[in-house]
C-alpha atoms as a PDB file:
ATOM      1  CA  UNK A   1     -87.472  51.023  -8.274  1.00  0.00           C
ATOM      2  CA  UNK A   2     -90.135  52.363  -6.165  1.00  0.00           C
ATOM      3  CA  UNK A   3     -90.728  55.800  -6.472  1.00  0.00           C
ATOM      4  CA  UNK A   4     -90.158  58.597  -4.056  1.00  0.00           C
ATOM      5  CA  UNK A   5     -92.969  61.161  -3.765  1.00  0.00           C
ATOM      6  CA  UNK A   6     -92.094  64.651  -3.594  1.00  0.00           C
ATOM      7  CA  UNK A   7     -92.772  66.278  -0.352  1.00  0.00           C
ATOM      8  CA  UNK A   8     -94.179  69.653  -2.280  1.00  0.00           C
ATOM      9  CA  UNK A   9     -96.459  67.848  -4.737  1.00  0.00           C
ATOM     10  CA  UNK A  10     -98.437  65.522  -1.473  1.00  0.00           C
ATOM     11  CA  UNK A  11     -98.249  68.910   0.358  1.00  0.00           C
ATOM     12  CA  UNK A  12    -100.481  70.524  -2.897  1.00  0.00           C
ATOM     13  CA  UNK A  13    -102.305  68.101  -2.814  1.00  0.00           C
ATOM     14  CA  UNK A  14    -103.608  67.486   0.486  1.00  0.00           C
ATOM     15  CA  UNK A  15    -104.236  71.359   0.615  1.00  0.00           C
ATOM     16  CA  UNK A  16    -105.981  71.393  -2.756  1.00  0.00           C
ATOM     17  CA  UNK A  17    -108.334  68.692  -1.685  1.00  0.00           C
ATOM     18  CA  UNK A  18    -108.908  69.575   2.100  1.00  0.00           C
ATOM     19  CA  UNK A  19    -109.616  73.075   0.551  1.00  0.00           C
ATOM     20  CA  UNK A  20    -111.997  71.550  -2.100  1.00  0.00           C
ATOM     21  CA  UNK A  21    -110.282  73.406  -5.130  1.00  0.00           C
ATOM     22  CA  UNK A  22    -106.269  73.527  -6.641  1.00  0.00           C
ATOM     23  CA  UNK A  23    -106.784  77.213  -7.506  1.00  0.00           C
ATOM     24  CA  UNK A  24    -107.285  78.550  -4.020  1.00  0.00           C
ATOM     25  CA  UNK A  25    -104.554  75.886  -3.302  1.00  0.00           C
ATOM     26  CA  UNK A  26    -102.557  77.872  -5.818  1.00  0.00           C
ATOM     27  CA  UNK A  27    -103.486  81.132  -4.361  1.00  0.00           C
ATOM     28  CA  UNK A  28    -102.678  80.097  -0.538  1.00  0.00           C
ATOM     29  CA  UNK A  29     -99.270  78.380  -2.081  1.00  0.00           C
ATOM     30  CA  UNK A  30     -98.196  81.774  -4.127  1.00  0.00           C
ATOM     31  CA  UNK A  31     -97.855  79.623  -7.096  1.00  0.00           C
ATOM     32  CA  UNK A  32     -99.302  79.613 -10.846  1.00  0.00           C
ATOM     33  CA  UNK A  33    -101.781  76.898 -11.549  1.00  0.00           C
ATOM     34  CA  UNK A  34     -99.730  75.473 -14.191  1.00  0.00           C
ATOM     35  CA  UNK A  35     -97.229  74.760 -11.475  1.00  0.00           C
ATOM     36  CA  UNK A  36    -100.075  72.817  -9.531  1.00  0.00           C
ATOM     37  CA  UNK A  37    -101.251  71.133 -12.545  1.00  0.00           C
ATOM     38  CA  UNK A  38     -97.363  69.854 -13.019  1.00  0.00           C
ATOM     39  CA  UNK A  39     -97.200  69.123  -9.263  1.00  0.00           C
ATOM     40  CA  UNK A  40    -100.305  67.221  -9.915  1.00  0.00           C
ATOM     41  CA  UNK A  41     -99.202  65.546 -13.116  1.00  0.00           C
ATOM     42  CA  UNK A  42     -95.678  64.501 -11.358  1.00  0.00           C
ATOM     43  CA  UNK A  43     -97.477  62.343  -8.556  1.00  0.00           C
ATOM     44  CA  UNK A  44     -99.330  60.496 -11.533  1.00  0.00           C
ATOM     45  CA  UNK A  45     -95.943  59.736 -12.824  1.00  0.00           C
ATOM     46  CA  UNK A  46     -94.869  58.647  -9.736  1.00  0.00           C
ATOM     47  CA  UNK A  47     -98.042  56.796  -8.837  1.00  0.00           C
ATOM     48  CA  UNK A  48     -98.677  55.129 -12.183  1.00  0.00           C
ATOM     49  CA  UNK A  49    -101.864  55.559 -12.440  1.00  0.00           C
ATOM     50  CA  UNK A  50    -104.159  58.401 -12.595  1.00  0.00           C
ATOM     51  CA  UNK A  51    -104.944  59.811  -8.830  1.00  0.00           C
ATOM     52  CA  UNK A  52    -107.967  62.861 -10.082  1.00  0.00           C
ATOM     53  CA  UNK A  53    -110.678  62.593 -12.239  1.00  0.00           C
ATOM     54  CA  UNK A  54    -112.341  65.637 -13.550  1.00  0.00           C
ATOM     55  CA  UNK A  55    -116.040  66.670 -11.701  1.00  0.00           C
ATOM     56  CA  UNK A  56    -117.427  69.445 -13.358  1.00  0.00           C
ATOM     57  CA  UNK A  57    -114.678  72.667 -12.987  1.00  0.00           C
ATOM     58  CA  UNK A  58    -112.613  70.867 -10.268  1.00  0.00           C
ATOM     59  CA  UNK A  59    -110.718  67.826  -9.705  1.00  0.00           C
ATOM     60  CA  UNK A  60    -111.563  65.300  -7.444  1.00  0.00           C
ATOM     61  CA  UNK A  61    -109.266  61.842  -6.119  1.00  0.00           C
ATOM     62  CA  UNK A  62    -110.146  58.659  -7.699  1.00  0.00           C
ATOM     63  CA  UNK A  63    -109.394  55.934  -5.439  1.00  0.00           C
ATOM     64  CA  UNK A  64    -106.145  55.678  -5.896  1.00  0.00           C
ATOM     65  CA  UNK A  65    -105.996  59.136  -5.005  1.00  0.00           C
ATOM     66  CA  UNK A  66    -108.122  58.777  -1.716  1.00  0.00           C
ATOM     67  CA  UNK A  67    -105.833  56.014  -0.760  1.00  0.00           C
ATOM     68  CA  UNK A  68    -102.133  58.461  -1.810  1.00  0.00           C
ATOM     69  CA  UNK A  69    -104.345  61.164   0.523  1.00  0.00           C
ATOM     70  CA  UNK A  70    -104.315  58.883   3.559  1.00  0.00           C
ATOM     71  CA  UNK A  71    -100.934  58.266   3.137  1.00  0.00           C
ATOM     72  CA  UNK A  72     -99.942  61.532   2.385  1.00  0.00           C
ATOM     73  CA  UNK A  73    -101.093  63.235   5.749  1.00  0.00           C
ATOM     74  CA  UNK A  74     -99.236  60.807   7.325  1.00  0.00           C
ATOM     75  CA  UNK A  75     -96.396  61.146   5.800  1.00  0.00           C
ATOM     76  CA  UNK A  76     -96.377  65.034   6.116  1.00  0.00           C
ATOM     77  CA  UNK A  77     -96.984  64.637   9.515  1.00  0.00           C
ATOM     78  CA  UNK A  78     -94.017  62.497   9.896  1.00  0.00           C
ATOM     79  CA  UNK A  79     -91.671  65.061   7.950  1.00  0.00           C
ATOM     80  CA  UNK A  80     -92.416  67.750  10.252  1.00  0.00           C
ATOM     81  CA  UNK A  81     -92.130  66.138  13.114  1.00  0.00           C
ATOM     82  CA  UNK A  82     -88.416  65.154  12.203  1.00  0.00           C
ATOM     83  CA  UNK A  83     -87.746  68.324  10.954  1.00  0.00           C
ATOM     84  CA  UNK A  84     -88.884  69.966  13.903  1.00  0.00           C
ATOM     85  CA  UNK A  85     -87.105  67.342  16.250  1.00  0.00           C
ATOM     86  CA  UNK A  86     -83.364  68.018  14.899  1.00  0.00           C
ATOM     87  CA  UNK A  87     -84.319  72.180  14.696  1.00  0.00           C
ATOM     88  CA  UNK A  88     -84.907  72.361  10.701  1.00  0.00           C
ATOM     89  CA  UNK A  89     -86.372  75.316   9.465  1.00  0.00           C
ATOM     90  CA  UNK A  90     -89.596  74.151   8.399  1.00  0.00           C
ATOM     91  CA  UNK A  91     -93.381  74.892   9.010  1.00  0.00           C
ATOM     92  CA  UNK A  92     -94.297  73.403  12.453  1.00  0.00           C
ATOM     93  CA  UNK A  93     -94.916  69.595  13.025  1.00  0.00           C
ATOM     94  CA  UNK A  94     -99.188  69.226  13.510  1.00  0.00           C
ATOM     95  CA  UNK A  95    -101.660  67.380  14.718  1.00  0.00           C
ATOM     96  CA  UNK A  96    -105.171  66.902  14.417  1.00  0.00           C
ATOM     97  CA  UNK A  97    -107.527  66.284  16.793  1.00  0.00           C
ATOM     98  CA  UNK A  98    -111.603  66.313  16.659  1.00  0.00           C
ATOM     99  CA  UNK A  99    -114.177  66.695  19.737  1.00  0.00           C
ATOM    100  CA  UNK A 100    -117.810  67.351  20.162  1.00  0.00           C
ATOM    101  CA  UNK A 101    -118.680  70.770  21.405  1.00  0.00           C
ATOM    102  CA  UNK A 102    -119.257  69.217  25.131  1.00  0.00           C
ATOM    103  CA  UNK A 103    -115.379  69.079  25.998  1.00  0.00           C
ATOM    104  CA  UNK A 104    -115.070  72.222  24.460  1.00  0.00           C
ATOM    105  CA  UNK A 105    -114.541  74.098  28.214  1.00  0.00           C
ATOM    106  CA  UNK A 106    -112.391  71.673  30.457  1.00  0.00           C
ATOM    107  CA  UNK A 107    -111.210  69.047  28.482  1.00  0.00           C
ATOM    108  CA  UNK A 108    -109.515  70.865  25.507  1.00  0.00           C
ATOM    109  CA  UNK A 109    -107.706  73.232  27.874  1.00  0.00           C
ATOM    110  CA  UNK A 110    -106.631  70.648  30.402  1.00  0.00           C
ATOM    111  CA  UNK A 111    -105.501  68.317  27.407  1.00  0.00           C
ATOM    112  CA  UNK A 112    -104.063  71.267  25.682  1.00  0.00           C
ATOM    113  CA  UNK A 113    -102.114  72.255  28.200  1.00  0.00           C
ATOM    114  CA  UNK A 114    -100.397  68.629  29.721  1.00  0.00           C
ATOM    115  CA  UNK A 115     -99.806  68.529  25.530  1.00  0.00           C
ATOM    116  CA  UNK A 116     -97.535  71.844  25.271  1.00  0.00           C
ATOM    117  CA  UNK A 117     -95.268  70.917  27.764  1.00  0.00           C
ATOM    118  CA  UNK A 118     -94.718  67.576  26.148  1.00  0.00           C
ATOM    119  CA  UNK A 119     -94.822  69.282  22.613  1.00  0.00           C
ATOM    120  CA  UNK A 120     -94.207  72.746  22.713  1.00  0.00           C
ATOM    121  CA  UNK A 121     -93.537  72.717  19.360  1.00  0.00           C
ATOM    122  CA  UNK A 122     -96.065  70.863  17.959  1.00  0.00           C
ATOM    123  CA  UNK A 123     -99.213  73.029  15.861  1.00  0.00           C
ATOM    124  CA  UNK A 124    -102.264  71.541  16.981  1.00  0.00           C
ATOM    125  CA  UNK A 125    -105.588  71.708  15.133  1.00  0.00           C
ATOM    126  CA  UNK A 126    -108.855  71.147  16.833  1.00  0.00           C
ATOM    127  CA  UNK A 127    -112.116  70.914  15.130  1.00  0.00           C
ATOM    128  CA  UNK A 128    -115.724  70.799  16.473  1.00  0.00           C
ATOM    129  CA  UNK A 129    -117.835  68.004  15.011  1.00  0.00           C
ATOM    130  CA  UNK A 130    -120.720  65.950  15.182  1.00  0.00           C
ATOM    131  CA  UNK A 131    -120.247  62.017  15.491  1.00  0.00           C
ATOM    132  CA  UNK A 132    -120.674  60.974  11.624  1.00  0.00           C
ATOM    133  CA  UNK A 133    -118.360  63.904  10.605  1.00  0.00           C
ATOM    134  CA  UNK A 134    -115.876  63.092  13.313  1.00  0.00           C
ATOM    135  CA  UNK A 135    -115.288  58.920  12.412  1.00  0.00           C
ATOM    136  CA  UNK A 136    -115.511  60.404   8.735  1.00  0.00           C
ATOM    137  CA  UNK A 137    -112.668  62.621   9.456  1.00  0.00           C
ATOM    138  CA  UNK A 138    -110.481  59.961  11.192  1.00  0.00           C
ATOM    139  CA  UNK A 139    -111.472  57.041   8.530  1.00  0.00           C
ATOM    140  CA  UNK A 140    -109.911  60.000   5.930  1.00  0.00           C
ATOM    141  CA  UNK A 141    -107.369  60.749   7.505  1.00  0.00           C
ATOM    142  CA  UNK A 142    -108.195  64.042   8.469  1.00  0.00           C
ATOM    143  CA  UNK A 143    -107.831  63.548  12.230  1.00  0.00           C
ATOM    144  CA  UNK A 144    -105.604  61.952  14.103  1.00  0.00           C
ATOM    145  CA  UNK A 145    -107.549  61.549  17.471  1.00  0.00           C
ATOM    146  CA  UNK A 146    -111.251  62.511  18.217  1.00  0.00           C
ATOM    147  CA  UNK A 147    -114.165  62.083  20.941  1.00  0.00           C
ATOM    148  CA  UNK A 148    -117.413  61.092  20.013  1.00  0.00           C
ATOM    149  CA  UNK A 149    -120.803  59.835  20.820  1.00  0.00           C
ATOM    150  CA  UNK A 150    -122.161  56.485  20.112  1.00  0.00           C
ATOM    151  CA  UNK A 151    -125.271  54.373  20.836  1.00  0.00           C
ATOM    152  CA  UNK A 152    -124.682  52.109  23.521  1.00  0.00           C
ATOM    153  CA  UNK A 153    -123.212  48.763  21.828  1.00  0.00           C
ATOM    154  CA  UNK A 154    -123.342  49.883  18.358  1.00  0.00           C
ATOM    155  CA  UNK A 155    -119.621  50.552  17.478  1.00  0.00           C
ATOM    156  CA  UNK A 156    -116.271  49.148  18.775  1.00  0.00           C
ATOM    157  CA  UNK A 157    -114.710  51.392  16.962  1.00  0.00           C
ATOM    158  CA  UNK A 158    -111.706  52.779  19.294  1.00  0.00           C
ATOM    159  CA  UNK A 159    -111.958  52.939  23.248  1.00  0.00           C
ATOM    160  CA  UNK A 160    -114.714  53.335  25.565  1.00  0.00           C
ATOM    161  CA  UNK A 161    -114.230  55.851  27.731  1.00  0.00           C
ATOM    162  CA  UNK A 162    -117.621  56.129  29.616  1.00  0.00           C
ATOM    163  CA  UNK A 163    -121.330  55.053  29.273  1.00  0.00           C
ATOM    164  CA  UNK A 164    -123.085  58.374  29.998  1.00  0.00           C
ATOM    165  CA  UNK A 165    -126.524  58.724  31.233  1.00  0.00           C
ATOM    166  CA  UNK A 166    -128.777  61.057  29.348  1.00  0.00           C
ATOM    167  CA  UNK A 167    -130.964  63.380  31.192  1.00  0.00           C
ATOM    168  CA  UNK A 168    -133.941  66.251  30.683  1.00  0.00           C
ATOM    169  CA  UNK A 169    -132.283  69.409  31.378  1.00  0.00           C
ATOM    170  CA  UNK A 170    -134.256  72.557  31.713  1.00  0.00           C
ATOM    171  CA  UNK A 171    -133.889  76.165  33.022  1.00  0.00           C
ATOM    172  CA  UNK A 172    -135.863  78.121  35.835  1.00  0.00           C
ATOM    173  CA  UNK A 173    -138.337  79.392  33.269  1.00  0.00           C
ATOM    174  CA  UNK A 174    -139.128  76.385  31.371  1.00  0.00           C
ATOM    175  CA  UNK A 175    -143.148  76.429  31.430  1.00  0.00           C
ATOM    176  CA  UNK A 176    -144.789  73.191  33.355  1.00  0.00           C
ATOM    177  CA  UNK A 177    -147.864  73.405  32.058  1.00  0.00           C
ATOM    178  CA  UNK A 178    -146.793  73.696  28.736  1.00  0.00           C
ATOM    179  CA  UNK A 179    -144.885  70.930  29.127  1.00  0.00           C
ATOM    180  CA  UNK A 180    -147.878  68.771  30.335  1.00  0.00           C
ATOM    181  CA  UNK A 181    -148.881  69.207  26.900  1.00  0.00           C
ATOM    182  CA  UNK A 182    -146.459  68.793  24.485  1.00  0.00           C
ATOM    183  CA  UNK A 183    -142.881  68.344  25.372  1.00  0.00           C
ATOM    184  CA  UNK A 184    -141.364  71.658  24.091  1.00  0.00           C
ATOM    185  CA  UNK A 185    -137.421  70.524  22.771  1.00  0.00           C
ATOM    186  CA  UNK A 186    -134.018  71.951  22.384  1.00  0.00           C
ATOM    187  CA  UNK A 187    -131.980  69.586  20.152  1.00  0.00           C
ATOM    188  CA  UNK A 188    -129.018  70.106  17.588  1.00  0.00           C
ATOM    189  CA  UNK A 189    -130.115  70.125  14.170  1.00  0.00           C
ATOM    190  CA  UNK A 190    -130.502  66.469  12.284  1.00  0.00           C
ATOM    191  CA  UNK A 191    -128.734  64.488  12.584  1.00  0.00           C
ATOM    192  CA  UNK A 192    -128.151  63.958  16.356  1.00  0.00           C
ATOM    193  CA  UNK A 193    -127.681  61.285  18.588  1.00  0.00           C
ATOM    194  CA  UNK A 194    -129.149  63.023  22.045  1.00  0.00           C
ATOM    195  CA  UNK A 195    -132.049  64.216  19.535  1.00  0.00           C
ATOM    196  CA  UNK A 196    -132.770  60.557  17.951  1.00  0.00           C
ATOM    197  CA  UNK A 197    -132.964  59.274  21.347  1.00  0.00           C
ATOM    198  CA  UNK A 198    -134.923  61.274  22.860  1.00  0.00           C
ATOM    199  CA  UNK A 199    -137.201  61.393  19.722  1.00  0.00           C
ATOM    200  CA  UNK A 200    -137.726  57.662  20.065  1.00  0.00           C
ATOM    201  CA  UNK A 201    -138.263  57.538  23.730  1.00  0.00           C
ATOM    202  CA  UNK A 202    -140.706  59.731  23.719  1.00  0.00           C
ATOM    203  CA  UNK A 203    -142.747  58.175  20.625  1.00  0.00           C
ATOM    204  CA  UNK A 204    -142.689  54.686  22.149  1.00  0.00           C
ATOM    205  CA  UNK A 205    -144.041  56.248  25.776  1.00  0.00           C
ATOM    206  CA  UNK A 206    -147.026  58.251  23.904  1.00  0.00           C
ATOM    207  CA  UNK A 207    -145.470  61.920  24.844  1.00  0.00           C
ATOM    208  CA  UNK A 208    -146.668  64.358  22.933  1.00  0.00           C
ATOM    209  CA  UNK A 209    -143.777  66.388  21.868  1.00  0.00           C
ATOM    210  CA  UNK A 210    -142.586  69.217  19.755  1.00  0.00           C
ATOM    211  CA  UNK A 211    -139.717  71.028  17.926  1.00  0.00           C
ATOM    212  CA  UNK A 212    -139.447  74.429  20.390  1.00  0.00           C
ATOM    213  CA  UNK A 213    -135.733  75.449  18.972  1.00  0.00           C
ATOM    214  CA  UNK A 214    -133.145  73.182  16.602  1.00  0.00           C
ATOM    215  CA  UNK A 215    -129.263  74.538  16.299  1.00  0.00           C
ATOM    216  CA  UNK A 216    -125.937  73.427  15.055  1.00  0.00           C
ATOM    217  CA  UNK A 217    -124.937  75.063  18.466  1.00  0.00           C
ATOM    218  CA  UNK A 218    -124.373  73.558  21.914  1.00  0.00           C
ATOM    219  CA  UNK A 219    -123.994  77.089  23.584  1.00  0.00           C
ATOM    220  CA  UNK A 220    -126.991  77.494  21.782  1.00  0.00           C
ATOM    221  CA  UNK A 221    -129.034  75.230  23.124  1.00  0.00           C
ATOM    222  CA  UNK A 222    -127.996  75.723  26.951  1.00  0.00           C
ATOM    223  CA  UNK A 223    -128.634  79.294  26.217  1.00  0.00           C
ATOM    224  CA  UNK A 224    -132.404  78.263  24.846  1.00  0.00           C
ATOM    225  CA  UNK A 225    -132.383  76.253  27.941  1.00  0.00           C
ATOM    226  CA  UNK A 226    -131.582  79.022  30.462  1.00  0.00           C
ATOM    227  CA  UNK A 227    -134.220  81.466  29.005  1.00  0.00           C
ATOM    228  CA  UNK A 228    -137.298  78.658  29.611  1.00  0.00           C
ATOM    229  CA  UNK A 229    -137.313  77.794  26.200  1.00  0.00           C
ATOM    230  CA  UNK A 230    -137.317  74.064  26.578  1.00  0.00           C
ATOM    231  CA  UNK A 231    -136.363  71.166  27.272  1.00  0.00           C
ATOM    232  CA  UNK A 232    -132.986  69.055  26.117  1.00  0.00           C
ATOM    233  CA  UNK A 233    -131.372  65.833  26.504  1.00  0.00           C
ATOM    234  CA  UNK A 234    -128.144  65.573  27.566  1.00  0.00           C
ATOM    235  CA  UNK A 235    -125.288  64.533  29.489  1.00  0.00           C
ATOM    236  CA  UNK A 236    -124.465  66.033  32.744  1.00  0.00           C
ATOM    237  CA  UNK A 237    -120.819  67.046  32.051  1.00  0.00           C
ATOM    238  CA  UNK A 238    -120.436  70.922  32.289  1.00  0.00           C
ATOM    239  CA  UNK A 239    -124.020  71.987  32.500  1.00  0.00           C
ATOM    240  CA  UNK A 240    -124.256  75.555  32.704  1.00  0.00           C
ATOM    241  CA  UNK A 241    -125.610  77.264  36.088  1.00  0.00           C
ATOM    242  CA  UNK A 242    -129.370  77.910  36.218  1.00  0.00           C
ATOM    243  CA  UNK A 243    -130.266  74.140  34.363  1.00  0.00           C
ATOM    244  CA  UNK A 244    -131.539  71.506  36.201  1.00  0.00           C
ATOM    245  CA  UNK A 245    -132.354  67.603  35.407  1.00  0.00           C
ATOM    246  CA  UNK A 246    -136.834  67.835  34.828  1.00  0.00           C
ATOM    247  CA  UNK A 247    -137.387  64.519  34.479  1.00  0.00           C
ATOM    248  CA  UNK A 248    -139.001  63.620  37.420  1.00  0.00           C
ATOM    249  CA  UNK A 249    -140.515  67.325  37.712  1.00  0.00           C
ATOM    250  CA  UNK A 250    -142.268  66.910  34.402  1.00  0.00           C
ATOM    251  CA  UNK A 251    -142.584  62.976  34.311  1.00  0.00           C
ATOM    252  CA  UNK A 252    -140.513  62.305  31.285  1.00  0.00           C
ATOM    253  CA  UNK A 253    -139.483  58.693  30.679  1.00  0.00           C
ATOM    254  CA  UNK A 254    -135.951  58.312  31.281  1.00  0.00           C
ATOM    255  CA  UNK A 255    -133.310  57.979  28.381  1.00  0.00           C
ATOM    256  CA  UNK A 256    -131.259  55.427  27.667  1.00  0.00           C
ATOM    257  CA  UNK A 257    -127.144  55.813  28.182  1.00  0.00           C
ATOM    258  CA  UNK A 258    -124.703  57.071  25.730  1.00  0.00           C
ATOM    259  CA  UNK A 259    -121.150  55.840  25.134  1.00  0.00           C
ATOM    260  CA  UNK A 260    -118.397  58.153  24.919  1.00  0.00           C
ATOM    261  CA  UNK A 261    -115.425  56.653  22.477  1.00  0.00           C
ATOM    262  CA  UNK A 262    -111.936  57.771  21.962  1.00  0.00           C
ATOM    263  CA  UNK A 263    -111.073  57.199  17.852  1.00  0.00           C
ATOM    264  CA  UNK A 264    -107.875  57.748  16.369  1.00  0.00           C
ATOM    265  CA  UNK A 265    -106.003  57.034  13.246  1.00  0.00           C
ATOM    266  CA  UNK A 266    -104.555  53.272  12.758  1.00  0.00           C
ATOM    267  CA  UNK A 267    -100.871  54.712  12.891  1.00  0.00           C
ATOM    268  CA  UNK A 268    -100.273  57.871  14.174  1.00  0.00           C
ATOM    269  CA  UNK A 269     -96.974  59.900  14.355  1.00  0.00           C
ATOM    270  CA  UNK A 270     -95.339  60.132  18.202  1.00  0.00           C
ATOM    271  CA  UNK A 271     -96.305  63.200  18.752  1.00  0.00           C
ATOM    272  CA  UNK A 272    -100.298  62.295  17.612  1.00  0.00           C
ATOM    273  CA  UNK A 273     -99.711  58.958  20.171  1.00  0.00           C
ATOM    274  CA  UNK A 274     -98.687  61.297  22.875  1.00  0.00           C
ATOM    275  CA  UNK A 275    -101.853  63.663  22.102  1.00  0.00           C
ATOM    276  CA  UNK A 276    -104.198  60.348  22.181  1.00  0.00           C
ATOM    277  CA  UNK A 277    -102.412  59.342  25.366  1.00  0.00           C
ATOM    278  CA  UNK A 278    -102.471  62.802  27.166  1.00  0.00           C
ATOM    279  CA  UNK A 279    -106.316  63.110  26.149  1.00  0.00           C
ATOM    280  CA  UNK A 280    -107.493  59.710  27.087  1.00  0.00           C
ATOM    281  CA  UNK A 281    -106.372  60.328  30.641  1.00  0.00           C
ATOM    282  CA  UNK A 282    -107.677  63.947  30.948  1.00  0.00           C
ATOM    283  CA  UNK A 283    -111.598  63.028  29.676  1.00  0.00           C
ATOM    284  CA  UNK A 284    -111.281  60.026  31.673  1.00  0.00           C
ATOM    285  CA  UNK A 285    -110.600  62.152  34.538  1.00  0.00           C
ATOM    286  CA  UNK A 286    -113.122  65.092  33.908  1.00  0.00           C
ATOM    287  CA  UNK A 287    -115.835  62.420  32.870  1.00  0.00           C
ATOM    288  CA  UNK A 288    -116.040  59.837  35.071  1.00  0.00           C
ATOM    289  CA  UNK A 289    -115.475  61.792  37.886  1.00  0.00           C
ATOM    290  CA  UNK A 290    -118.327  64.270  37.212  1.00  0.00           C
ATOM    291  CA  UNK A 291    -121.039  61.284  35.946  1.00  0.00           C
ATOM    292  CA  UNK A 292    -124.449  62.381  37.780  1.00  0.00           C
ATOM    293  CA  UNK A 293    -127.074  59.531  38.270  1.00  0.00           C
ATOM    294  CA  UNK A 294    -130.446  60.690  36.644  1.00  0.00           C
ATOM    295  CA  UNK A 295    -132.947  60.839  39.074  1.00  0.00           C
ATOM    296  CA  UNK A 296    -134.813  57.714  39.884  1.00  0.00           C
ATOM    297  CA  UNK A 297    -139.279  58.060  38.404  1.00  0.00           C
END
């Protein structure tokens, strides 16, 4: 016979992991960590085969385990939802969705809000993340739908949405002369797409460049930007007031485009499918009908 995974023992163990140790599991779960450790144990039995392996004071999934994880958000997921569908008293059906800081302002809301009235029970959780942590995240199983950034032609991984131009943006105080001399930047923190980029374009045009403020922050950086603290490349969707495109002002060479790609999970619950569906018309809206043409130099 095949066996039938308990519900409570995939639901320990997805939080153990995603929480990076069974004790706080315990803790969050109100139970003893012998009860974990049999929780644990039972999947094993179930499994046949051994799903953790020991890594210093913790446990971490062997690859049988990594592959029972994948399966075991999923199949959460799916439990909820049903519960939730025919009114069971159970914790609310959830999805998981992933986007870079960008569509933090318009996009989220709009796509938030078309979602509720389709869902209105469904828990959504949203995470900010950089590219590499975002495919990570839906490759694990951790997401069910995300935005990110790519190199134009690199991936065809999910759907294009867009092919953004890249731009200099600067604020009112940003220092021309300065600039005439070495290119002071605003980037994210390594590693970056927008910062590679611009990093390489500037190297193979001879600009003299240098590192004026890094952060893991994009309010961060259009904050830097609006006090004249340098210069940054990005895309022109919801640049704050008081930034401008520079690149003709200050002769920068221009930047190459970015692609803007819609991942999700290979099989996603209905509710995730409506979420990917609701979201993939809302950013195609708000992007492609705010895309800016850089400025011709």
């Amino acid at each position: 016979m095949k066996p039938n995974f308990d519900m409570d023992a995939l639901r320990t163990m997805v939080l153990g992991l995603e929480l990076g140790s069974f004790a706080r599991a315990a803790s969050q779960l109100g139970r003893s960590q012998s009860a974990i450790s049999m929780q644990l144990k039972k999947l094993e039995e179930q499994a046949g085969q051994s799903l953790f392996r020991r890594n210093g004071r913790g446990l971490v999934p062997t690859e049988a385990g990594d592959s029972l994880l994948m399966y075991a958000r999923r199949i959460i997921a799916l439990n909820d939802e049903a519960a939730a569908s025919v009114g069971a008293a159970t914790a609310a059906a959830s999805v998981r969705m992933g986007l870079p800081q960008d569509f933090f302002e318009d996009v989220m809301p709009d796509a938030l809000k078309q979602f509720s009235r389709k869902r209105p029970a469904v828990h959504v959780e949203v995470r900010a993340g950089r590219n590499y942590s975002l495919e990570e995240d839906i490759n694990s199983g951790r997401l069910d739908v995300a935005l990110a950034f790519f190199k134009p032609n690199s991936s065809n991984r999910g759907t294009l949405i867009a092919s953004l131009p890249m731009m200099w943006f600067g604020g009112k105080g940003v220092n021309g002369s300065e600039a005439s001399d070495r290119i002071p930047l605003v980037v994210f923190d390594h590693p970056c797409l927008f910062r590679q980029a611009a990093l390489q374009v500037l190297e193979r045009n001879r600009v003299r460049w240098r590192l004026s403020l890094t952060t893991p922050s994009l309010p961060g950086v259009w904050a830097a930007l609006q006090s004249g603290y340098g210069i940054s490349p990005r895309t022109s969707h919801c640049v704050p007031s008081g930034i401008r495109d520079v690149g003709t002002e200050f002769a920068l060479p221009s930047l190459p485009a970015i692609e803007l790609r819609m991942l999700y999970a290979a099989e996603l619950s209905p509710a995730a499918s409506d979420l990917r569906e609701i979201l993939h018309l809302v950013v195609q809206k708000r992007v492609n009908g705010a895309i800016i043409k850089p400025q011709k130099r």
